[in-house]
C-alpha atoms as a PDB file:
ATOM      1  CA  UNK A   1     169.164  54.433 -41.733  1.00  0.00           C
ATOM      2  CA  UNK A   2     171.074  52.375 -39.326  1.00  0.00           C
ATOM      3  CA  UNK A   3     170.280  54.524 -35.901  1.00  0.00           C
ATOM      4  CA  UNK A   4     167.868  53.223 -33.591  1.00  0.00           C
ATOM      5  CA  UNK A   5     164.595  54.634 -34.194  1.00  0.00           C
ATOM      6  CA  UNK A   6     162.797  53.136 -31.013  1.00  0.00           C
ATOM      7  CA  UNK A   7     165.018  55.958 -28.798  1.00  0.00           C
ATOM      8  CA  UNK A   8     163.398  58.945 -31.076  1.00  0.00           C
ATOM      9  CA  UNK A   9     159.929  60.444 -29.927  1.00  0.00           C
ATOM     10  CA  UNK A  10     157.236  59.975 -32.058  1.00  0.00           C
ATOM     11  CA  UNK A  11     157.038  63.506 -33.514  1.00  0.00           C
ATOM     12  CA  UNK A  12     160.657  63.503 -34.391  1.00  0.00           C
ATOM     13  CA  UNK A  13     159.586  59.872 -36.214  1.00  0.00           C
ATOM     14  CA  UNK A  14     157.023  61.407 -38.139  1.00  0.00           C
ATOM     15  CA  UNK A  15     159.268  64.283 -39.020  1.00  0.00           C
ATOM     16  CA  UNK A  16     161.874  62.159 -40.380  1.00  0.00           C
ATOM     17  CA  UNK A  17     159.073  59.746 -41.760  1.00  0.00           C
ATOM     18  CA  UNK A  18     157.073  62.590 -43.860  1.00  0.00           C
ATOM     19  CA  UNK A  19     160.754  63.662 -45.178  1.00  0.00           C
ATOM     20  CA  UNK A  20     162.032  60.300 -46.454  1.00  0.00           C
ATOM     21  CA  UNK A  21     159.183  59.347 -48.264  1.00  0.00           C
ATOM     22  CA  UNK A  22     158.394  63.279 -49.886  1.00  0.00           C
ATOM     23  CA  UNK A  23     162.396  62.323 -50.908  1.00  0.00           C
ATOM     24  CA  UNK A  24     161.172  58.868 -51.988  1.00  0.00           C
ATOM     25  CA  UNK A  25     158.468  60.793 -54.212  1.00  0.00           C
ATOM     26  CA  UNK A  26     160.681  63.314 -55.381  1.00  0.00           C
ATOM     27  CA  UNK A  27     163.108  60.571 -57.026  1.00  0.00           C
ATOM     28  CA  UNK A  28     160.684  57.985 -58.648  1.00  0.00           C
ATOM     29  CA  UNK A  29     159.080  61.778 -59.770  1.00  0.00           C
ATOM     30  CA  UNK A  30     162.117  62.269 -61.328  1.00  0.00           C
ATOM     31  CA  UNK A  31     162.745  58.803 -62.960  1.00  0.00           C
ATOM     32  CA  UNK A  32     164.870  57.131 -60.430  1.00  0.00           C
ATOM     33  CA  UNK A  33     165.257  53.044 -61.069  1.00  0.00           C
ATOM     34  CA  UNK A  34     162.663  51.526 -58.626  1.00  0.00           C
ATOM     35  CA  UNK A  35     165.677  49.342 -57.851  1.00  0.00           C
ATOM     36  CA  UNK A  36     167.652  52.380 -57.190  1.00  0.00           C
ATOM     37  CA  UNK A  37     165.731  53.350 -54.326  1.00  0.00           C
ATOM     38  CA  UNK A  38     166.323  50.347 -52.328  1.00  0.00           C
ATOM     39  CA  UNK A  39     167.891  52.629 -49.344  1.00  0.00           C
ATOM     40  CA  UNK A  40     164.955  55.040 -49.299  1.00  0.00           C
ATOM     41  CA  UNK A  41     162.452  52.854 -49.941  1.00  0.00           C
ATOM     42  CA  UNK A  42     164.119  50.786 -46.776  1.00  0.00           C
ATOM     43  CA  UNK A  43     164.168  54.192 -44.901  1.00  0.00           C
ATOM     44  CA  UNK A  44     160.668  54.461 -45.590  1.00  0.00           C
ATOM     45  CA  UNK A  45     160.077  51.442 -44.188  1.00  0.00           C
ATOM     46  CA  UNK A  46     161.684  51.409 -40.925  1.00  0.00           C
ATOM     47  CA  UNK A  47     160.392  54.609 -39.808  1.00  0.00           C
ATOM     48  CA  UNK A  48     156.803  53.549 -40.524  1.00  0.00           C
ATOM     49  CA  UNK A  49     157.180  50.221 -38.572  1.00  0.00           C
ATOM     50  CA  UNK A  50     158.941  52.300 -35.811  1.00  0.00           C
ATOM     51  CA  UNK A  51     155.717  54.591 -35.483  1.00  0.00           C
ATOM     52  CA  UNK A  52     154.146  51.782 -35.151  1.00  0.00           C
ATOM     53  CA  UNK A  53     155.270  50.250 -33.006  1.00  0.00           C
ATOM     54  CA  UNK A  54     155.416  53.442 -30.896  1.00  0.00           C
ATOM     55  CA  UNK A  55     151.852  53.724 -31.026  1.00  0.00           C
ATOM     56  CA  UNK A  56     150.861  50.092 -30.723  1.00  0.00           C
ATOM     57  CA  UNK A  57     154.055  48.468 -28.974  1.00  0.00           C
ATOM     58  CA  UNK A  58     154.354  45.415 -31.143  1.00  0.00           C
ATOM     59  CA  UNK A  59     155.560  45.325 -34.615  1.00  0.00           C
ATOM     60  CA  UNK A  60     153.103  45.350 -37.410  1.00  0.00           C
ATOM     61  CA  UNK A  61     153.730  41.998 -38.818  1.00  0.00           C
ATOM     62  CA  UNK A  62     152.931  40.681 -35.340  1.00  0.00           C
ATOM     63  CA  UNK A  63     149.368  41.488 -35.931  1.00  0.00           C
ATOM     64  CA  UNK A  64     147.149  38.199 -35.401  1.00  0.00           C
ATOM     65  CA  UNK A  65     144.787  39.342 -38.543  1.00  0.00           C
ATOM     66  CA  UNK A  66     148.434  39.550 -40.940  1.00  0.00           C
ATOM     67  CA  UNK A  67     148.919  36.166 -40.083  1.00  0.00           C
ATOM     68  CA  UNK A  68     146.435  34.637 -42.096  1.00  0.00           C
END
């Protein structure tokens, strides 16, 4: 998922966030490779930070309490 994510509104993010991971589900469900899921599990990933970061404006791992 190569678009940029930041430009979408935080509905469509959720949208697109609930989707990927119910496909994420659906294919470890099904006995996907955990290592075949790489792209979705990335997809997954992206869209969560980018809600984030929509809701918080800073990226998750910039959180002083993640740093240790």
């Amino acid at each position: 998922m190569e678009k940029n994510l930041c430009s979408l509104d935080l509905n469509t993010l959720k949208t697109l966030y609930e989707a990927e991971a119910a496909a994420l589900e659906d294919a470890l469900i099904a006995g996907a490779r955990w290592e075949d899921t790489r792209d979705q599990r990335q997809a997954v990933t992206d869209l969560a930070i980018a809600i984030h970061q929509m809701r918080t404006g800073a990226h998750p791992a910039a959180n002083e309490l993640r740093r240790g």
